[in-house]
C-alpha atoms as a PDB file:
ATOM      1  CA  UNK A   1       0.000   0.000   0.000  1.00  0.00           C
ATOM      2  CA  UNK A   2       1.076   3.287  -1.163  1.00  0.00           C
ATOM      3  CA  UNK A   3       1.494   5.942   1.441  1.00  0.00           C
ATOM      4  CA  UNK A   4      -0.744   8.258  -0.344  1.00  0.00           C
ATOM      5  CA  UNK A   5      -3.634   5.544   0.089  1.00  0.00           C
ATOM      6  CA  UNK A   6      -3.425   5.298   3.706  1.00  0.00           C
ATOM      7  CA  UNK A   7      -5.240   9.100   4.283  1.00  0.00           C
ATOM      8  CA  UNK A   8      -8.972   8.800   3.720  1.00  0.00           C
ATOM      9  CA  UNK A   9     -11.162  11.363   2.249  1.00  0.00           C
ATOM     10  CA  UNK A  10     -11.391  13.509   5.643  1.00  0.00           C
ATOM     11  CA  UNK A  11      -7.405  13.534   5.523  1.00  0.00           C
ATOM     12  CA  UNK A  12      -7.603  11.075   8.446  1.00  0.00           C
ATOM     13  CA  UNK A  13      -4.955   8.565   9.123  1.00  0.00           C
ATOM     14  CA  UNK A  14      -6.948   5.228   7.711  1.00  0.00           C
ATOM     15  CA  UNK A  15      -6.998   2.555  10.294  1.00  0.00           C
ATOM     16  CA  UNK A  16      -9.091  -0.557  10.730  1.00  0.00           C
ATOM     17  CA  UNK A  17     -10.672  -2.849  12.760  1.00  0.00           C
ATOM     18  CA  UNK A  18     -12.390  -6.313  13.358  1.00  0.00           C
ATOM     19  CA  UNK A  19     -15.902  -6.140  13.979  1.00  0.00           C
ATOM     20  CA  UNK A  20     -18.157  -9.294  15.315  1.00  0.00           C
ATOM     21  CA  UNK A  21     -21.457  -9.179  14.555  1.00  0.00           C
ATOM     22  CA  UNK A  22     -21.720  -6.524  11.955  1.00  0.00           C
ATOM     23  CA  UNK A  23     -25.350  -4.938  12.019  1.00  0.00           C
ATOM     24  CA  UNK A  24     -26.854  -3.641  15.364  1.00  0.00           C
ATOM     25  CA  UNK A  25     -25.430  -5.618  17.668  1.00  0.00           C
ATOM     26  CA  UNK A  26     -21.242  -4.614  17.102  1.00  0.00           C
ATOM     27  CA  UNK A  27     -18.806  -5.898  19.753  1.00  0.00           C
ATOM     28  CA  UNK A  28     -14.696  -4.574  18.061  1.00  0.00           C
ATOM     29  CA  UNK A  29     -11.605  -6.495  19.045  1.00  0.00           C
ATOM     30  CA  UNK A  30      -9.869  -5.412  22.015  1.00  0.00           C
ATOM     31  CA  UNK A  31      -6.407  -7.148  21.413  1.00  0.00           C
ATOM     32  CA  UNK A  32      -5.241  -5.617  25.046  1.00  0.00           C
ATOM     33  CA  UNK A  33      -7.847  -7.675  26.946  1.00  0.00           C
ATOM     34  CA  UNK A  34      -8.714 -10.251  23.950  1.00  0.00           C
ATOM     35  CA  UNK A  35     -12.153  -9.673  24.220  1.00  0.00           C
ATOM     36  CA  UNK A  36     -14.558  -7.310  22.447  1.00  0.00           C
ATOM     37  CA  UNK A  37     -16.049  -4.233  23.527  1.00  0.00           C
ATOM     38  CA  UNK A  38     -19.285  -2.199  21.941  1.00  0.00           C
ATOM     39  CA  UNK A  39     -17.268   0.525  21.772  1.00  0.00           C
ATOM     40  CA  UNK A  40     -15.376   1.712  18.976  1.00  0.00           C
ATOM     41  CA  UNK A  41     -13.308   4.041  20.941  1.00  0.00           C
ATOM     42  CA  UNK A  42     -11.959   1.418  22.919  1.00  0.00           C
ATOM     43  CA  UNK A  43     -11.131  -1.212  20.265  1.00  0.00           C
ATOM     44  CA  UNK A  44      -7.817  -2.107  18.939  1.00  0.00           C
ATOM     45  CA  UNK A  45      -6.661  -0.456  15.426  1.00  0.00           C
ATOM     46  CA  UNK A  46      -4.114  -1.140  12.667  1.00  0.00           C
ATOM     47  CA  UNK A  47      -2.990   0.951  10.243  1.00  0.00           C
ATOM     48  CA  UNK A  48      -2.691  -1.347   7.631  1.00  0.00           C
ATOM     49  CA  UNK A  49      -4.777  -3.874   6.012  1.00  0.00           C
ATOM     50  CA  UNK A  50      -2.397  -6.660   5.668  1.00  0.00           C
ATOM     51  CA  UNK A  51      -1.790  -6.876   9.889  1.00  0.00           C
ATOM     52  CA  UNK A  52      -5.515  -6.863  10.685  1.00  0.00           C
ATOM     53  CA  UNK A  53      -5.539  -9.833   7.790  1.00  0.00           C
ATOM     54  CA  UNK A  54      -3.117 -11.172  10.006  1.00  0.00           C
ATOM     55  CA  UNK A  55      -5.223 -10.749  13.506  1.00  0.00           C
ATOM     56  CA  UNK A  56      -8.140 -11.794  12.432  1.00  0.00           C
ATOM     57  CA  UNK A  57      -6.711 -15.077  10.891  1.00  0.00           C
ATOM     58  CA  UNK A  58      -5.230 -15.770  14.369  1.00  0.00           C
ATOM     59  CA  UNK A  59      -8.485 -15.211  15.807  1.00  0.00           C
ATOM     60  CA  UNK A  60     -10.461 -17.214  13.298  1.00  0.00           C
ATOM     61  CA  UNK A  61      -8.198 -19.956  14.367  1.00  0.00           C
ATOM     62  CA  UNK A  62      -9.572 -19.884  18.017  1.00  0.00           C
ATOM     63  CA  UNK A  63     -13.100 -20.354  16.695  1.00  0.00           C
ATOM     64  CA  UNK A  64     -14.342 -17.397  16.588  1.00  0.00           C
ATOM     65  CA  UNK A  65     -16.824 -17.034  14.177  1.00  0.00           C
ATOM     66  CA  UNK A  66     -18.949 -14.168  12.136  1.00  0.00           C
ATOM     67  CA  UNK A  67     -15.758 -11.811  12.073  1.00  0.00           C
ATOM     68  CA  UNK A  68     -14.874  -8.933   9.504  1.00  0.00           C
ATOM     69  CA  UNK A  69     -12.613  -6.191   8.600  1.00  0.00           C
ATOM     70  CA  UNK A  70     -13.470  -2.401   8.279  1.00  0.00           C
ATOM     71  CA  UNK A  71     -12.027   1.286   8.223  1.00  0.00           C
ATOM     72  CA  UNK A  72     -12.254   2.966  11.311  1.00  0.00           C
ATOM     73  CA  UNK A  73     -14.007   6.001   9.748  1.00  0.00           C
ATOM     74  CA  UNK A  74     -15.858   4.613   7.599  1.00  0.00           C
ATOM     75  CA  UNK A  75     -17.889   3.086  10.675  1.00  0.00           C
ATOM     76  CA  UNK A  76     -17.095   6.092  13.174  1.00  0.00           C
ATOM     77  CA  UNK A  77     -19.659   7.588  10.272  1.00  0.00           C
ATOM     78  CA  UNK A  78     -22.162   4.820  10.804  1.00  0.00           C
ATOM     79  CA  UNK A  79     -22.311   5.070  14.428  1.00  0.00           C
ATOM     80  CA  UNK A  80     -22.709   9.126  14.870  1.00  0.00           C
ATOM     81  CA  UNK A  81     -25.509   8.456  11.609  1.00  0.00           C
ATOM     82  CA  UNK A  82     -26.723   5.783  14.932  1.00  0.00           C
ATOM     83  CA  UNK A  83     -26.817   8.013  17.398  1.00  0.00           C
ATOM     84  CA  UNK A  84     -28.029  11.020  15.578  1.00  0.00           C
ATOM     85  CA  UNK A  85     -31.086   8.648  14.510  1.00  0.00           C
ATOM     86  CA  UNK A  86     -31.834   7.124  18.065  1.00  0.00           C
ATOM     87  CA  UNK A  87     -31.615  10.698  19.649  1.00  0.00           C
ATOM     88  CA  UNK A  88     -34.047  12.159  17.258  1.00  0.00           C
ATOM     89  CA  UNK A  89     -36.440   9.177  17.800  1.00  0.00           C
ATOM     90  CA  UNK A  90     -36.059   9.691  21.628  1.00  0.00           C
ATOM     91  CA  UNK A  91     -36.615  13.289  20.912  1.00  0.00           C
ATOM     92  CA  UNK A  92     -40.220  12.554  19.453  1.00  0.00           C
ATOM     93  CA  UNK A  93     -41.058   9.955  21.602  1.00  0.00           C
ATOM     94  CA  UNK A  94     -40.957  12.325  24.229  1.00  0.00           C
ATOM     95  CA  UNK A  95     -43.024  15.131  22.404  1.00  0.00           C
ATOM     96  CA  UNK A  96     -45.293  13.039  21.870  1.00  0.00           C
END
């Protein structure tokens, strides 16, 4: 990978991550506690594609099962779209 293709569109750093159970119910790989957490904040992130190719082979070897690979903005996005959604439905729930 060229250097150039590591920035995203934003002109952040592109990273990525291993997500379980992609759709509503997201758990991301904590590598420091080998476990994974709902948060995105707290997972674990590599900078290039080829070493979270590597991770999640070692993890696939454990058993674990419905596992995939994905930029860390790309889903950052997803989850404020999320949250921006479930506020405004809390919003009208409560006006109404």
């Amino acid at each position: 990978m060229q250097a150039a293709e590591k920035w995203d569109l934003g002109g952040k750093w592109m990273t990525y991550v291993i997500v379980k159970n992609e759709g509503a119910g997201s758990c991301y790989y904590r590598r420091k506690d080998n476990n994974f957490t709902k948060d995105l904040m707290l997972a674990s992130k590599w900078d290039t594609l080829s070493r979270t190719e590597e991770i999640l082979a070692e993890l696939s070897k454990t058993g674990a099962q419905e596992l995939v690979i994905k930029e860390t903005a790309k889903l950052e996005q997803q989850v404020k779209q999320e949250q921006a959604v479930k506020k405004d439905t809390e919003l009208r729930e409560y006006a109404h």
